[in-house]
C-alpha atoms as a PDB file:
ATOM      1  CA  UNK A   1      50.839   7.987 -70.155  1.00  0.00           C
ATOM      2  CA  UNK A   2      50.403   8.608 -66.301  1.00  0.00           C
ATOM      3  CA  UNK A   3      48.680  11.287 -65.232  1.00  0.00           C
ATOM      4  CA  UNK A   4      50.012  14.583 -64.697  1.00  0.00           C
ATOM      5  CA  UNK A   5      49.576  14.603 -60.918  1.00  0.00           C
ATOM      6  CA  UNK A   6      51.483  11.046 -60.206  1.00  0.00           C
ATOM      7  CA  UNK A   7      54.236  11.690 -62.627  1.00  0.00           C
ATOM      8  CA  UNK A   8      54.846  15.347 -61.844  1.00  0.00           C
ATOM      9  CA  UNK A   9      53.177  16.637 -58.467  1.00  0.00           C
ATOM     10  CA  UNK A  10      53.736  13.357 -56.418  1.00  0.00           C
ATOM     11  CA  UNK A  11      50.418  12.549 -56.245  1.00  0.00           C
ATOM     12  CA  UNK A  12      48.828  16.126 -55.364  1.00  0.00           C
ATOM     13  CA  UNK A  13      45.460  16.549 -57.205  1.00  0.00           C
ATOM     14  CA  UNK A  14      44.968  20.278 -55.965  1.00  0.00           C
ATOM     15  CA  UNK A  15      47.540  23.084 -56.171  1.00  0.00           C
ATOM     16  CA  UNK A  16      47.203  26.487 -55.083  1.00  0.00           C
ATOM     17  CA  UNK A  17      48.822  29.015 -56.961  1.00  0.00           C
ATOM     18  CA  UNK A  18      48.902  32.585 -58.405  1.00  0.00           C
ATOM     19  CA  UNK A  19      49.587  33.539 -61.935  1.00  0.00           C
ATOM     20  CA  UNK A  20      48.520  36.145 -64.471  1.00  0.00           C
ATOM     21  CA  UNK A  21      48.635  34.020 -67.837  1.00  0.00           C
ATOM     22  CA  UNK A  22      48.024  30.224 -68.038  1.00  0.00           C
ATOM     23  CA  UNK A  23      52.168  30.575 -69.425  1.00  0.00           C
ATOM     24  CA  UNK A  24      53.005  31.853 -66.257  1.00  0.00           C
ATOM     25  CA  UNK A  25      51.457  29.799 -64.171  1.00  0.00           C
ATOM     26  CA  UNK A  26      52.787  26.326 -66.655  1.00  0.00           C
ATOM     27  CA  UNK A  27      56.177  28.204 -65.754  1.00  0.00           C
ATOM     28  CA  UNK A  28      55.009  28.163 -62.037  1.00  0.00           C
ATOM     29  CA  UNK A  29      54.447  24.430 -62.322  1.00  0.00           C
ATOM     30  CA  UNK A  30      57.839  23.854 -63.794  1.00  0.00           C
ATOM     31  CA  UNK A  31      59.312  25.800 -61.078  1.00  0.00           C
ATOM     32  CA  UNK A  32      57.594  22.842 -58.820  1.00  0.00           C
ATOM     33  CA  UNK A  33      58.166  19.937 -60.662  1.00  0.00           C
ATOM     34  CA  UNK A  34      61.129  20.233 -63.409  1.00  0.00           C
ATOM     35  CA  UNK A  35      60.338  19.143 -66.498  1.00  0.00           C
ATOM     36  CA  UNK A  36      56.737  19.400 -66.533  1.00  0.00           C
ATOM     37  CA  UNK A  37      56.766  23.079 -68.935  1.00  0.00           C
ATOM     38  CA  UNK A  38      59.113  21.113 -71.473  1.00  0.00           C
ATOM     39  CA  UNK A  39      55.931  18.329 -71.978  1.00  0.00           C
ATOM     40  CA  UNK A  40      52.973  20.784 -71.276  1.00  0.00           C
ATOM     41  CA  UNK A  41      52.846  22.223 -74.701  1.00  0.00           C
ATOM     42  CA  UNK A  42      52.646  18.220 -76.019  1.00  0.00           C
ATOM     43  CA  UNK A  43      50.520  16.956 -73.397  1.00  0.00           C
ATOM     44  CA  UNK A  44      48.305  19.247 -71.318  1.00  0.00           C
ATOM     45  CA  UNK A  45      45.348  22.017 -71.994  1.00  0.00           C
ATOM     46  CA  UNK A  46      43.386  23.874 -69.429  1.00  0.00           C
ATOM     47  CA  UNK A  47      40.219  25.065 -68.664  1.00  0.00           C
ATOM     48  CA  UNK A  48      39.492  28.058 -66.563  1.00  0.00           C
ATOM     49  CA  UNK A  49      36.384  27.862 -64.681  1.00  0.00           C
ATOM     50  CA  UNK A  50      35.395  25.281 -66.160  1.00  0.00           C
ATOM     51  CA  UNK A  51      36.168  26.689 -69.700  1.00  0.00           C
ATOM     52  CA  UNK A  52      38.310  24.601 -72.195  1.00  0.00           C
ATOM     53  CA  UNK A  53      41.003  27.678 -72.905  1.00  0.00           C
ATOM     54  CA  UNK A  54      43.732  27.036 -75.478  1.00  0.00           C
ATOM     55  CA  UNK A  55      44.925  30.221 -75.739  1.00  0.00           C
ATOM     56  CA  UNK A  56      47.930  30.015 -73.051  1.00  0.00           C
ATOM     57  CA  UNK A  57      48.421  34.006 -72.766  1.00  0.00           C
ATOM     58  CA  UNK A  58      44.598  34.203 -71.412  1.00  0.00           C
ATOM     59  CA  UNK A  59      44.334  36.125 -68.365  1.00  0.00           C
ATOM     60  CA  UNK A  60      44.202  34.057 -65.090  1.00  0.00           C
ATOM     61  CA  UNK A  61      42.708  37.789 -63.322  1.00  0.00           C
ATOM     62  CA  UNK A  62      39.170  36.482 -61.495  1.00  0.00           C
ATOM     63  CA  UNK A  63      39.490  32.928 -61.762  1.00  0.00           C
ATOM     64  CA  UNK A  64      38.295  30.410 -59.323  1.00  0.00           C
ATOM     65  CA  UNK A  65      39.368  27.725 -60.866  1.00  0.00           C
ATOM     66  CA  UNK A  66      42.237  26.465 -63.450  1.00  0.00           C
ATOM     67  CA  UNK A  67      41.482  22.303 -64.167  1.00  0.00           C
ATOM     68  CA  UNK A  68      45.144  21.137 -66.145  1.00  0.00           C
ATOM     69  CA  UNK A  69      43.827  18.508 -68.785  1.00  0.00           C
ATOM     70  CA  UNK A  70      45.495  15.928 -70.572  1.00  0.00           C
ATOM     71  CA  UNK A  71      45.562  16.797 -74.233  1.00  0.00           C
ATOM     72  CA  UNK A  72      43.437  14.661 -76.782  1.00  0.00           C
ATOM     73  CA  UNK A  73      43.902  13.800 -80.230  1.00  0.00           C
ATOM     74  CA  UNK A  74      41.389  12.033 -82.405  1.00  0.00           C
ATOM     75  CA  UNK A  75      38.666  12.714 -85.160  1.00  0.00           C
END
Protein backbone atom coordinates (compact mmCIF):
# COMPACT_ATOMS: atom_id res chain seq x y z
CA UNK A 1 0.00 0.00 0.00
CA UNK A 2 1.65 3.46 -0.87
CA UNK A 3 1.54 5.96 1.36
CA UNK A 4 -1.12 8.35 1.73
CA UNK A 5 0.87 11.38 0.59
CA UNK A 6 2.24 9.76 -2.92
CA UNK A 7 -1.01 8.16 -3.79
CA UNK A 8 -3.33 10.98 -2.78
CA UNK A 9 -1.54 14.48 -2.18
CA UNK A 10 1.11 14.12 -5.03
CA UNK A 11 3.78 13.85 -2.91
CA UNK A 12 2.93 16.75 -0.27
CA UNK A 13 3.93 15.61 3.29
CA UNK A 14 2.47 18.86 5.01
CA UNK A 15 -1.01 20.33 4.46
CA UNK A 16 -2.44 23.26 5.96
CA UNK A 17 -5.90 23.26 6.68
CA UNK A 18 -8.86 24.26 8.93
CA UNK A 19 -11.51 22.01 10.25
CA UNK A 20 -13.65 21.59 13.36
CA UNK A 21 -13.93 17.62 13.55
CA UNK A 22 -11.25 15.18 12.25
CA UNK A 23 -14.70 14.19 9.74
CA UNK A 24 -14.58 17.47 8.47
CA UNK A 25 -11.36 17.93 7.85
CA UNK A 26 -11.15 13.82 6.09
CA UNK A 27 -14.05 15.60 4.01
CA UNK A 28 -11.58 18.56 3.44
CA UNK A 29 -9.01 16.09 2.16
CA UNK A 30 -11.45 14.49 -0.18
CA UNK A 31 -12.35 17.80 -1.44
CA UNK A 32 -8.38 17.85 -2.44
CA UNK A 33 -7.76 14.61 -3.58
CA UNK A 34 -11.06 12.54 -4.66
CA UNK A 35 -11.30 9.44 -3.37
CA UNK A 36 -9.22 9.65 -0.43
CA UNK A 37 -12.65 9.95 2.30
CA UNK A 38 -14.05 6.69 0.51
CA UNK A 39 -10.54 4.68 1.82
CA UNK A 40 -9.90 6.79 5.05
CA UNK A 41 -12.30 4.93 7.20
CA UNK A 42 -10.26 1.47 5.91
CA UNK A 43 -6.93 2.84 5.91
CA UNK A 44 -6.02 5.93 7.94
CA UNK A 45 -6.22 7.13 11.87
CA UNK A 46 -4.98 10.34 13.29
CA UNK A 47 -3.39 11.74 16.04
CA UNK A 48 -3.85 15.24 17.25
CA UNK A 49 -0.92 16.69 18.83
CA UNK A 50 0.65 13.98 18.92
CA UNK A 51 -2.35 11.99 20.40
CA UNK A 52 -3.52 8.69 18.69
CA UNK A 53 -7.47 9.92 18.38
CA UNK A 54 -9.96 7.42 16.95
CA UNK A 55 -12.84 9.11 17.68
CA UNK A 56 -13.36 11.06 14.19
CA UNK A 57 -16.05 13.69 15.65
CA UNK A 58 -13.15 14.97 18.19
CA UNK A 59 -12.79 18.57 18.13
CA UNK A 60 -9.91 19.93 15.94
CA UNK A 61 -10.51 23.63 18.23
CA UNK A 62 -6.62 24.37 19.63
CA UNK A 63 -4.71 22.01 17.74
CA UNK A 64 -1.26 22.46 16.48
CA UNK A 65 -0.95 19.58 14.94
CA UNK A 66 -3.15 16.70 13.10
CA UNK A 67 -0.38 13.63 11.94
CA UNK A 68 -2.86 11.27 9.29
CA UNK A 69 -1.59 7.60 10.07
CA UNK A 70 -1.83 4.58 8.21
CA UNK A 71 -4.10 2.19 10.02
CA UNK A 72 -2.59 -1.08 11.63
CA UNK A 73 -3.93 -4.36 12.21
CA UNK A 74 -2.24 -7.10 14.15
CA UNK A 75 -2.22 -8.82 17.69
Amino acid sequence: MPPFDSEFFGGSDRLEMAADTLFGLVGKLDELAPGFADLAHVRAAFAIDGVYTPDWSSSLKGASEVVLLPRVAGG
